[in-house]
C-alpha atoms as a PDB file:
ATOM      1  CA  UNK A   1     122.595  99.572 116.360  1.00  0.00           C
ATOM      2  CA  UNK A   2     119.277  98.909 114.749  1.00  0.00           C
ATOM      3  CA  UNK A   3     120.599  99.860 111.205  1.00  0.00           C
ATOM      4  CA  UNK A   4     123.528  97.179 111.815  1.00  0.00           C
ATOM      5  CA  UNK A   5     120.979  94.961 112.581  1.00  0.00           C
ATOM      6  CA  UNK A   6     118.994  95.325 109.653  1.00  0.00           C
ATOM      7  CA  UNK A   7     122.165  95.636 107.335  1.00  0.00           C
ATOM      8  CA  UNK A   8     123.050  91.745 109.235  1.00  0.00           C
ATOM      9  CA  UNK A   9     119.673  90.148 108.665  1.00  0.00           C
ATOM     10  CA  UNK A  10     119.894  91.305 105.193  1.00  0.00           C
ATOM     11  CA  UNK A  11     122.727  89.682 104.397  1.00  0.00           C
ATOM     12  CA  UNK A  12     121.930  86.283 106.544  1.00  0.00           C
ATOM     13  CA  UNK A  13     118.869  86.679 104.360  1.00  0.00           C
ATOM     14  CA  UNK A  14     121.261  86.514 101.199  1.00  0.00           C
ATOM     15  CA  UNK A  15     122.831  83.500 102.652  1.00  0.00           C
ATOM     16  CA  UNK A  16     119.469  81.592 103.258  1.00  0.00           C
ATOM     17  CA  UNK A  17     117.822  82.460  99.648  1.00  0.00           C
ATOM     18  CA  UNK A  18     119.550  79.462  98.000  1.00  0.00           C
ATOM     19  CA  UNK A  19     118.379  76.616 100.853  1.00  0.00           C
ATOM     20  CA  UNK A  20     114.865  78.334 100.732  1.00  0.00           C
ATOM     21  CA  UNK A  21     114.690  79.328  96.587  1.00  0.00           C
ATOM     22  CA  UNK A  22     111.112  78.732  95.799  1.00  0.00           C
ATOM     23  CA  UNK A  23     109.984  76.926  92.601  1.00  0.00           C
ATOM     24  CA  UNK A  24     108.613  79.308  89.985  1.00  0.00           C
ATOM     25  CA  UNK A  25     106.940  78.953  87.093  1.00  0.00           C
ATOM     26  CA  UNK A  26     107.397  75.747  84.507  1.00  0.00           C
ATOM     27  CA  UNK A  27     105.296  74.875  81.860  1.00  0.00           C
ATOM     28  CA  UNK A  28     105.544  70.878  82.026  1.00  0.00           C
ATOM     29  CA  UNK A  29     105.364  70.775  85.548  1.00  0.00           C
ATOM     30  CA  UNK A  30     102.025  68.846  86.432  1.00  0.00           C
ATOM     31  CA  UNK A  31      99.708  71.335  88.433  1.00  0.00           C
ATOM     32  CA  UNK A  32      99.152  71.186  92.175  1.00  0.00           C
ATOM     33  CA  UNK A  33      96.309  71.052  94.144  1.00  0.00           C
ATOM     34  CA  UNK A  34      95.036  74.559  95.333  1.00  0.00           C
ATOM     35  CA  UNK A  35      96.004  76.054  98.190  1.00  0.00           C
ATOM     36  CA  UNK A  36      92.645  77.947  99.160  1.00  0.00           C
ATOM     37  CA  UNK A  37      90.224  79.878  97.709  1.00  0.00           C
ATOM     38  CA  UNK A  38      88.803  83.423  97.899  1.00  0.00           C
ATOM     39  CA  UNK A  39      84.730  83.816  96.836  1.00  0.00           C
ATOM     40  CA  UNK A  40      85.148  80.742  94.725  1.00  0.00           C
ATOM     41  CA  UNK A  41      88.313  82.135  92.857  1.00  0.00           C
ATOM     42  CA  UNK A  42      91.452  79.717  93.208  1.00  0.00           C
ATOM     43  CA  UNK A  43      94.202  80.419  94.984  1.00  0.00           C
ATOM     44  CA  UNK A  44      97.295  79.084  93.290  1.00  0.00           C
ATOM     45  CA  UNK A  45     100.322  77.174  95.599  1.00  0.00           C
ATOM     46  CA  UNK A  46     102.559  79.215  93.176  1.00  0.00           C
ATOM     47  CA  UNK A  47     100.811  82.538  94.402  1.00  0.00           C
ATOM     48  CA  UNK A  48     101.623  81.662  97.545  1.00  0.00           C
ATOM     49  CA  UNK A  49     105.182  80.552  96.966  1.00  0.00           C
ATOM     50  CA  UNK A  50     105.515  84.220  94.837  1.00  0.00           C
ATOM     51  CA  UNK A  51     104.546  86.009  97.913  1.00  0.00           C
ATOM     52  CA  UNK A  52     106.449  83.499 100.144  1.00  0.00           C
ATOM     53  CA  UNK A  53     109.540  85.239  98.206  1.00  0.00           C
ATOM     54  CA  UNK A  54     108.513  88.594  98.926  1.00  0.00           C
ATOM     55  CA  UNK A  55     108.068  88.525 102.304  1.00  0.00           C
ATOM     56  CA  UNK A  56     110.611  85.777 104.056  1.00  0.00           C
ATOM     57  CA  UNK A  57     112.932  89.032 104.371  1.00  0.00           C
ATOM     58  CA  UNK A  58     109.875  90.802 106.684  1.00  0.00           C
ATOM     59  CA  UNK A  59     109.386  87.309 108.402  1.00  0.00           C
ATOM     60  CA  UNK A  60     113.321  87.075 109.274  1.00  0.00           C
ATOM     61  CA  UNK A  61     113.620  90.521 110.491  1.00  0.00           C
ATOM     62  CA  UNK A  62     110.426  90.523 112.546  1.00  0.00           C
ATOM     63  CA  UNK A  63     111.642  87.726 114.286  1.00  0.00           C
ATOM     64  CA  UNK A  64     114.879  88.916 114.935  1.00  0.00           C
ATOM     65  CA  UNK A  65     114.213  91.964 116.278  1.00  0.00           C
ATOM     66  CA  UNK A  66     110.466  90.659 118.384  1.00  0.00           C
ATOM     67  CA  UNK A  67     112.312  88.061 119.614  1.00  0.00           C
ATOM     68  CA  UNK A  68     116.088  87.961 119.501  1.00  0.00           C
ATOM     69  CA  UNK A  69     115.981  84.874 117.655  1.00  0.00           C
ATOM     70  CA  UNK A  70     118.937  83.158 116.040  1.00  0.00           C
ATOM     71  CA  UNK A  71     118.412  83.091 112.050  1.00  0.00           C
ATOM     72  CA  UNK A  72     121.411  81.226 111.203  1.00  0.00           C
ATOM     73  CA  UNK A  73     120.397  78.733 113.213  1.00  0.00           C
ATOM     74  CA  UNK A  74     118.967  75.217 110.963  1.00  0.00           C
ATOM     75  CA  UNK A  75     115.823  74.550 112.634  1.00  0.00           C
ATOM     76  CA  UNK A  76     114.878  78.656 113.488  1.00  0.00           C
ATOM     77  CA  UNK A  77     112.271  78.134 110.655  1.00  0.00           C
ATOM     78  CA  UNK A  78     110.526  75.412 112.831  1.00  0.00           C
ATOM     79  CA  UNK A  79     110.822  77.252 115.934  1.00  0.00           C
ATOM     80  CA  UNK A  80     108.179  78.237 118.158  1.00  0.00           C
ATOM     81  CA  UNK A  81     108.360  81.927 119.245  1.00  0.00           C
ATOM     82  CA  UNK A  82     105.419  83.642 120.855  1.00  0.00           C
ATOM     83  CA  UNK A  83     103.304  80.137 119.615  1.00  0.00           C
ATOM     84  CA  UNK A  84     104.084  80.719 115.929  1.00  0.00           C
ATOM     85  CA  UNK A  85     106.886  79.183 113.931  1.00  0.00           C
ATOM     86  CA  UNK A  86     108.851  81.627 111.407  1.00  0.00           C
ATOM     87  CA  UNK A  87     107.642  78.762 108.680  1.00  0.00           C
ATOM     88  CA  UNK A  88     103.784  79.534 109.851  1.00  0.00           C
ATOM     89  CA  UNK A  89     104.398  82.879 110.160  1.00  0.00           C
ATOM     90  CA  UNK A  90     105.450  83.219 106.599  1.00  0.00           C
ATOM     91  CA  UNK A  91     102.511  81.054 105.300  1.00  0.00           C
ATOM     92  CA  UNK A  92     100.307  83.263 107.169  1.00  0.00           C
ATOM     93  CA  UNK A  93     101.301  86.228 105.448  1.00  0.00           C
ATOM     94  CA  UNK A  94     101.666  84.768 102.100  1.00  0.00           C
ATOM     95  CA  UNK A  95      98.259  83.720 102.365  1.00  0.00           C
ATOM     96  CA  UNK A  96      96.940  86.679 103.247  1.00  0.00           C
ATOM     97  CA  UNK A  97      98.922  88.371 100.455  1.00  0.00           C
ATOM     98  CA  UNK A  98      96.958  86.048  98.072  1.00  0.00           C
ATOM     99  CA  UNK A  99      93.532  87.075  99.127  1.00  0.00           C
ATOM    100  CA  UNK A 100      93.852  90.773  98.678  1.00  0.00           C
ATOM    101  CA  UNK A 101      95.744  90.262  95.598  1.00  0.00           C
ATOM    102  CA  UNK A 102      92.999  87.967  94.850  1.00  0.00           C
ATOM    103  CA  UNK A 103      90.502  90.142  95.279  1.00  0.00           C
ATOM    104  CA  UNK A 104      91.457  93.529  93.788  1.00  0.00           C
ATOM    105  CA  UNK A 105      92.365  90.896  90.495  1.00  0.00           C
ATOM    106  CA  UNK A 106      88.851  89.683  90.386  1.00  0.00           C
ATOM    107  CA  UNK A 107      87.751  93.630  90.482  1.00  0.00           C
ATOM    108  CA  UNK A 108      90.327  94.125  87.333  1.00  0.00           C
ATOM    109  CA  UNK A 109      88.531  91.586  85.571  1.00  0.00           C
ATOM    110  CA  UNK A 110      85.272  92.858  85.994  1.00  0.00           C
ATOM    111  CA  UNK A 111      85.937  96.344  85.312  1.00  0.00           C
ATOM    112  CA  UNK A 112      88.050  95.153  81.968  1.00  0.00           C
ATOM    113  CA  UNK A 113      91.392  95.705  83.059  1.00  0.00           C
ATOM    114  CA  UNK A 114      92.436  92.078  82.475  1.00  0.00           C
ATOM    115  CA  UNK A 115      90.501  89.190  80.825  1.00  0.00           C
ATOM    116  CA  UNK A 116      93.077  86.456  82.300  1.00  0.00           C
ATOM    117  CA  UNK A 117      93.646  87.055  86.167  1.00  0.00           C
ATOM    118  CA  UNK A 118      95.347  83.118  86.874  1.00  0.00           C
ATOM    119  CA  UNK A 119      98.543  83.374  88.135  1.00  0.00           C
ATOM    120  CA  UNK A 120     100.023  81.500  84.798  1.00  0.00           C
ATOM    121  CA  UNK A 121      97.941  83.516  82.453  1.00  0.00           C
ATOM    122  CA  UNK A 122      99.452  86.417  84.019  1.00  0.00           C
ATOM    123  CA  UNK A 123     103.096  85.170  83.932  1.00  0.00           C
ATOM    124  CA  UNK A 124     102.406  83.833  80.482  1.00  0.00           C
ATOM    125  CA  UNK A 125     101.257  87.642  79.913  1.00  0.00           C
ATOM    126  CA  UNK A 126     104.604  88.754  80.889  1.00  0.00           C
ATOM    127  CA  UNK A 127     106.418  86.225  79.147  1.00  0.00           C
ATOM    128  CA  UNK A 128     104.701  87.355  75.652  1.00  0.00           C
ATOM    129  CA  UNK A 129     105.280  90.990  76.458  1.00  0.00           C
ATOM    130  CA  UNK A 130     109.046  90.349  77.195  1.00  0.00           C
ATOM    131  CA  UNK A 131     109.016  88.356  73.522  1.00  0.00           C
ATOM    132  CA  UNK A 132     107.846  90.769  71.622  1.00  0.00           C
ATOM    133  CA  UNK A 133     110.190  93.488  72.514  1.00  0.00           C
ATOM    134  CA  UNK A 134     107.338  95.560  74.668  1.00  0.00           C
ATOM    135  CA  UNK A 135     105.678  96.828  72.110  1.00  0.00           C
ATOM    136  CA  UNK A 136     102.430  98.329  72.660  1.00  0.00           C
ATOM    137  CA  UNK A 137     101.522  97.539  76.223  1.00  0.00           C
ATOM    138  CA  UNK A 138     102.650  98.358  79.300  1.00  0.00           C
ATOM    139  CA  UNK A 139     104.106 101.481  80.842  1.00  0.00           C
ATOM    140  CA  UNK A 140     105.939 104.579  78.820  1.00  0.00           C
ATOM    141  CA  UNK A 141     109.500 103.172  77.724  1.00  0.00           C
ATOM    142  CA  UNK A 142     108.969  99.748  79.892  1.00  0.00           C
ATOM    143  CA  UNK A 143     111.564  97.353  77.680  1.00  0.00           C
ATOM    144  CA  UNK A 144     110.519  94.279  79.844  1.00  0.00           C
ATOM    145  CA  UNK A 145     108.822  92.862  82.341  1.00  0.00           C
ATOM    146  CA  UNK A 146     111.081  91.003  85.331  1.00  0.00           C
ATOM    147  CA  UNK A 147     109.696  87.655  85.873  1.00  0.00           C
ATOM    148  CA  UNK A 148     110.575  87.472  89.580  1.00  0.00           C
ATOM    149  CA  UNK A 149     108.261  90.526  90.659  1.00  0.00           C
ATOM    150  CA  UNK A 150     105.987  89.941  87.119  1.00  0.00           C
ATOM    151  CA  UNK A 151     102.783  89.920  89.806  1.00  0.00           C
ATOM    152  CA  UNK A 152     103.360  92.706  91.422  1.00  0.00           C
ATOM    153  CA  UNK A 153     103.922  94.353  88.109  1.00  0.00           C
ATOM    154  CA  UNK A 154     100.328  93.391  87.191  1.00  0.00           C
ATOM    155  CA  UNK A 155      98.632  94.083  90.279  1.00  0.00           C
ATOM    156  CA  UNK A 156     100.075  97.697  90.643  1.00  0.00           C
ATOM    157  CA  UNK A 157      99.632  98.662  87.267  1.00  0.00           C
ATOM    158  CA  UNK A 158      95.920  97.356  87.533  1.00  0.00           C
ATOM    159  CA  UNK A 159      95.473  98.660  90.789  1.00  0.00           C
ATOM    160  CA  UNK A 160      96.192 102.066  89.007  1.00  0.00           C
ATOM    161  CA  UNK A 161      93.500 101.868  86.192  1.00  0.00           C
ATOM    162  CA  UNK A 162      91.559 100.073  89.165  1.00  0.00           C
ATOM    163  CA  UNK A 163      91.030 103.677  91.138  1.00  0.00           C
ATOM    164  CA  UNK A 164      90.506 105.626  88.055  1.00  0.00           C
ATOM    165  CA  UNK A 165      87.894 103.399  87.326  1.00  0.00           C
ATOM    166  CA  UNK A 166      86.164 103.016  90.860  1.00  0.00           C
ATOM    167  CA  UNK A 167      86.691 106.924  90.992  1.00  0.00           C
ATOM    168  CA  UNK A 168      83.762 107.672  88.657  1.00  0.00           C
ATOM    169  CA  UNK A 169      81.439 106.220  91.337  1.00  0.00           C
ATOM    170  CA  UNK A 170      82.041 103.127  93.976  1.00  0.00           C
ATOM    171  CA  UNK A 171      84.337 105.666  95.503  1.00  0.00           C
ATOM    172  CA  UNK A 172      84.043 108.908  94.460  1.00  0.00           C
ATOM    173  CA  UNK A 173      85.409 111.839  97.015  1.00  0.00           C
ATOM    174  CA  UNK A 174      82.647 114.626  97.348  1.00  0.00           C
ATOM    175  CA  UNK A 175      83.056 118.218  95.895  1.00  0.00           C
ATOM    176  CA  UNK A 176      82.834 118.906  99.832  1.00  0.00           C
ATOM    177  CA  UNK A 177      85.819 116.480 100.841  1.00  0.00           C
ATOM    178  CA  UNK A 178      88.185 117.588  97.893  1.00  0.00           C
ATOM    179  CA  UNK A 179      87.715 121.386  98.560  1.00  0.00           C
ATOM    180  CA  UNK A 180      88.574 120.662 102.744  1.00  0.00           C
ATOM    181  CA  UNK A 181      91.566 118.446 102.031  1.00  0.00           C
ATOM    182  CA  UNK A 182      92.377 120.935  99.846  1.00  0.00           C
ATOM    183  CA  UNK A 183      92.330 123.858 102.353  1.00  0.00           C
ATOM    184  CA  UNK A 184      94.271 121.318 104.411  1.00  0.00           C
ATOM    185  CA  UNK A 185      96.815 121.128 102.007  1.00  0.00           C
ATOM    186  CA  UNK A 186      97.375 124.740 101.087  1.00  0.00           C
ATOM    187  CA  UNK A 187      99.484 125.252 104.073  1.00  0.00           C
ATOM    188  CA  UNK A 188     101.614 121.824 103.365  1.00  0.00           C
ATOM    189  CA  UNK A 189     101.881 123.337  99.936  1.00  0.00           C
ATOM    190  CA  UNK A 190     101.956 127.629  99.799  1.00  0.00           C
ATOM    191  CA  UNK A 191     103.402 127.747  96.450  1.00  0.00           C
ATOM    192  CA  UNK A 192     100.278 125.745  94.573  1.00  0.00           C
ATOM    193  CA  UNK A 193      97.330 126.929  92.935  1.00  0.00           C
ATOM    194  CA  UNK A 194      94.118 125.778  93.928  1.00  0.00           C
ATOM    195  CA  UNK A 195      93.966 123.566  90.702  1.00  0.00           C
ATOM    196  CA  UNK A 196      96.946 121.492  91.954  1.00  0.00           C
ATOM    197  CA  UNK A 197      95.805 121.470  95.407  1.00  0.00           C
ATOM    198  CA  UNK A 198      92.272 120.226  94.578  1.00  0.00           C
ATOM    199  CA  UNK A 199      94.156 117.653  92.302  1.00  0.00           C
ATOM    200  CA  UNK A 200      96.092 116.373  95.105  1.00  0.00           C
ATOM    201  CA  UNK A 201      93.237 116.216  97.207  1.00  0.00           C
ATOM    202  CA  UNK A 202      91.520 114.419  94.951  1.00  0.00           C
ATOM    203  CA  UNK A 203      94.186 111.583  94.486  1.00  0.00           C
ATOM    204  CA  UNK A 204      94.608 111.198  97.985  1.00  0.00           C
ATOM    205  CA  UNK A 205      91.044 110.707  99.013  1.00  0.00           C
ATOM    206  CA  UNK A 206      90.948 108.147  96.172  1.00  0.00           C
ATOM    207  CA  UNK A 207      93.867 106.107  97.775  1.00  0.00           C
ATOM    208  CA  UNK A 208      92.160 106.103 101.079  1.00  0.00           C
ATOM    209  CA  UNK A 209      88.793 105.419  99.891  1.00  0.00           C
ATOM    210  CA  UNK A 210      89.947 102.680  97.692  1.00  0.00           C
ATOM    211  CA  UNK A 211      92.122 100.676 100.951  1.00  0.00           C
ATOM    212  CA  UNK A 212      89.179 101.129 102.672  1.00  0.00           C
ATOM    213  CA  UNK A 213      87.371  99.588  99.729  1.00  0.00           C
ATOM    214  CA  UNK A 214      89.693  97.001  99.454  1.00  0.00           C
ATOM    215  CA  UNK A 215      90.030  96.257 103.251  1.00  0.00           C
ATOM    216  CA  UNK A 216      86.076  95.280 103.257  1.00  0.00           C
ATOM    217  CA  UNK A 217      85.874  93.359 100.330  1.00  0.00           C
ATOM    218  CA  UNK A 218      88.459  91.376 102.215  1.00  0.00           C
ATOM    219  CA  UNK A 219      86.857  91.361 105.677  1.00  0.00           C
ATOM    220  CA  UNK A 220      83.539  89.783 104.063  1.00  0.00           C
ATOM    221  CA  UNK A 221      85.521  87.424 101.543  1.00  0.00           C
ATOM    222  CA  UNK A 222      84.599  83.723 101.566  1.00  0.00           C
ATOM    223  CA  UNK A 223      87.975  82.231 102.251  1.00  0.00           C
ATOM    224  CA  UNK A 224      88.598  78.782 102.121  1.00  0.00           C
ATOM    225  CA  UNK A 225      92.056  76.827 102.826  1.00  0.00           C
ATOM    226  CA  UNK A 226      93.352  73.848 101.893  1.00  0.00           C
END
């Protein structure tokens, strides 16, 4: 029942995207005012439209299955359930999107993974790279970038070269750590060597060590709204 569910607030999802399409990006449109900030760093209204996108399908689903509510119906966006509207809801989350995206982007700068972290200079990134025929930059037989997810693209890939470089010190796993998840692993894994075990060990402890990272850089963030 709960896959028929999903499969039916996919498709009424489908059926809303053209009454809810977001605007994108247009170079003669005249800018708007911010919509926040994060330790001084703006926060875009098209970074929060982006992520408004991405996440109205997570928005329609919670509140179909938390609260039985009826997504066909014209005013459900307006709707008060449990003393949040889907349409605050969904602002909520964008926003919050924003300032971790915000934050790990202002981390790629400073470590040199990116010069231009704005959410145009990033499109406008993708837009160049999709121009030139990807030549030179970007992933191992990447032909083009697609301009609807284009800021994930960015993040992720930075986020990559992000650990590697925070690895080398902010969050470095011990020799200790690696050789116990390692042990750890060796019965998850009985056909590795130690090498690939200690490798895996090492790339996991990174991940968690870096969301950690991440998670208090956000919990001490200046964040401002407008």
């Amino acid at each position: 029942m709960k896959s028929r569910q999903k499969i039916s607030v996919i498709l009424i999802l489908l059926l809303l995207l053209p009454v809810f399409a977001l605007p994108g990006c247009s170079g003669g449109a005249k800018p708007l005012p911010a919509a926040g900030s994060v330790n001084g760093e703006t926060i875009a209204p098209a970074e929060i439209d982006y992520f408004k996108t991405r996440l109205r399908a997570d928005v329609i689903q919670y509140f179909a299955q938390e609260y039985s509510a009826n997504v066909t119906d014209a005013g459900f966006w307006q709707t008060p359930y449990g003393g949040v509207t889907p349409e605050k809801e969904l602002s909520n989350r964008a926003f919050d999107a924003c300032v971790r995206a915000k934050i790990q982007l202002v981390l790629m700068r400073e470590k040199g993974i990116y010069e231009d972290i704005s959410y145009q200079g990033l499109y406008d990134r993708a837009v160049a790279f999709n121009n030139r025929g990807a030549s030179g930059e970007g992933a191992p037989g990447l032909q083009t970038i697609r301009l609807a997810n284009f800021y994930t693209y960015y993040i992720d890939t930075g986020v990559m070269e992000l650990k590697n470089v925070l690895a080398a010190d902010e969050i470095k796993p011990s020799p200790a750590g690696i050789a116990a998840r390692a042990d750890a692993l060796a019965t998850e894994n009985p056909g590795a060597g130690r090498a690939e075990l200690e490798n895996l060990a090492k790339a996991a402890l990174v991940d968690e060590a870096y969301q950690k990272y991440i998670d208090r850089l956000v919990e001490s963030a200046r964040i401002e709204t407008s």
